[in-house]
Protein backbone atom coordinates (compact mmCIF):
# COMPACT_ATOMS: atom_id res chain seq x y z
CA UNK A 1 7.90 -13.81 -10.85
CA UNK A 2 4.08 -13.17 -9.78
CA UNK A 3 3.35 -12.27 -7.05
CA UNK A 4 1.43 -14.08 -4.15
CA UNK A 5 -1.79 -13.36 -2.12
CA UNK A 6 -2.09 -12.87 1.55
CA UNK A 7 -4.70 -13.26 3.28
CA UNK A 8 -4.75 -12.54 7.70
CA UNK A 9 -6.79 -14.46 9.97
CA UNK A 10 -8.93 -12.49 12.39
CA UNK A 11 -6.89 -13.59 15.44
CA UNK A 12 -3.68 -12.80 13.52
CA UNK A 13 -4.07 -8.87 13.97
CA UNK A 14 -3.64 -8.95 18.13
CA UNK A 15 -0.55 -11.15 17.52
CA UNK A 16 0.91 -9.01 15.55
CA UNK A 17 -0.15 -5.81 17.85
CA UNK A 18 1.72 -7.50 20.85
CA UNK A 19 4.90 -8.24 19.08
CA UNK A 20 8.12 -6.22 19.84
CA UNK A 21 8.90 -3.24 17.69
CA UNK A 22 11.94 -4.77 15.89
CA UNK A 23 9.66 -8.38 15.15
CA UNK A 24 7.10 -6.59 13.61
CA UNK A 25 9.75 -4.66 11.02
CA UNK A 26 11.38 -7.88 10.65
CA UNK A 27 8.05 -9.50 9.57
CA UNK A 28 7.41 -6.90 7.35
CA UNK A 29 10.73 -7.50 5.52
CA UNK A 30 10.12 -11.42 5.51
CA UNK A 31 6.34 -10.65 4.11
CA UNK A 32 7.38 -8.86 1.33
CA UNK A 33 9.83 -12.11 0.43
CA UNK A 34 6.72 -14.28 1.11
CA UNK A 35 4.85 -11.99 -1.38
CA UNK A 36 7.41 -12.29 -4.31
CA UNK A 37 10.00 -15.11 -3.76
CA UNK A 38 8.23 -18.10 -1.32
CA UNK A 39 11.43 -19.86 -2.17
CA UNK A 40 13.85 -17.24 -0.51
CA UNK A 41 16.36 -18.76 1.14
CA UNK A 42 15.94 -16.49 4.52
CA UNK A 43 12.31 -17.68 4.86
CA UNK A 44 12.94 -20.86 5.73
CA UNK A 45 9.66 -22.07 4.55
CA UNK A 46 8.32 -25.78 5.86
CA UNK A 47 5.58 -27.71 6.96
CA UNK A 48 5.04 -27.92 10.55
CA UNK A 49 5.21 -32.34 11.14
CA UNK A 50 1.41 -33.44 11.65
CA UNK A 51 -0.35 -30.58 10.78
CA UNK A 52 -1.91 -29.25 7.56
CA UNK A 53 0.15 -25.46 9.06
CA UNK A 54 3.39 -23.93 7.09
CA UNK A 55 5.92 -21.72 9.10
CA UNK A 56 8.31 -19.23 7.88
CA UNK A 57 10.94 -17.62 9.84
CA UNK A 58 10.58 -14.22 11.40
CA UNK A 59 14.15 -14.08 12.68
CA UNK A 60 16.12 -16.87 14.89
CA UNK A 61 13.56 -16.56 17.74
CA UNK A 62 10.17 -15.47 15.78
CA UNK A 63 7.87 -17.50 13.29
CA UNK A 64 4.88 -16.70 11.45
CA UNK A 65 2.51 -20.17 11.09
CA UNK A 66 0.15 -20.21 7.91
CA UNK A 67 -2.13 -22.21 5.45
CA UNK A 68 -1.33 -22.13 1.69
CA UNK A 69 -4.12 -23.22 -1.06
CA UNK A 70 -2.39 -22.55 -4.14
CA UNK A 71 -0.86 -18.95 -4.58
CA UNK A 72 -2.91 -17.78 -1.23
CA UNK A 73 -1.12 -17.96 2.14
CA UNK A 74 -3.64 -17.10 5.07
CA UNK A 75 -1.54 -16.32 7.96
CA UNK A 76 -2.33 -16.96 11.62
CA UNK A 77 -0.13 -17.17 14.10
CA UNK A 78 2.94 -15.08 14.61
CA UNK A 79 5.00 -15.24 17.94
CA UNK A 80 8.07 -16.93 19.72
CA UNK A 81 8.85 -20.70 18.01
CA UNK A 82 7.30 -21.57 21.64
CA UNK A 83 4.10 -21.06 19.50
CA UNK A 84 4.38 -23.86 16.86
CA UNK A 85 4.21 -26.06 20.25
CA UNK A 86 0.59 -25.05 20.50
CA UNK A 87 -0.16 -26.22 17.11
């Protein structure tokens, strides 16, 4: 299976800085599954309604909120699911 691009927003970086320990080895685990198998179950991959933004699952709690054009996913938000409110 090929792999898949991704690409970081500017603003993603600080997110990421701010998260808790355990999130950001948790979102390391569910990028590499982004990276080689979009479709894995754990992801939880979907569209958020009325935007042109995906989400995948973090943990229960966490989400990561990103753009895909073809095999690229730009990623941009990552934070509580409180954040896919501000989308």
């Amino acid at each position: 299976m090929p792999d898949y691009i991704v690409d970081v927003s500017d603003e993603f970086f600080s997110q990421y800085d701010d998260q808790p320990k355990d999130i950001k080895k948790k979102f390391r685990k569910q990028l590499k599954l982004l990276k080689s198998n979009p479709k894995h179950k754990s992801l939880q991959i979907h569209r958020i309604e009325g935007t042109n933004f995906w989400e995948f699952y973090v943990d229960m709690g966490y989400r990561c909120i990103f753009k895909q054009e073809g095999s690229i996913y730009k990623l941009y938000y990552i934070g509580t699911h409180k954040l896919i409110d501000r989308i």
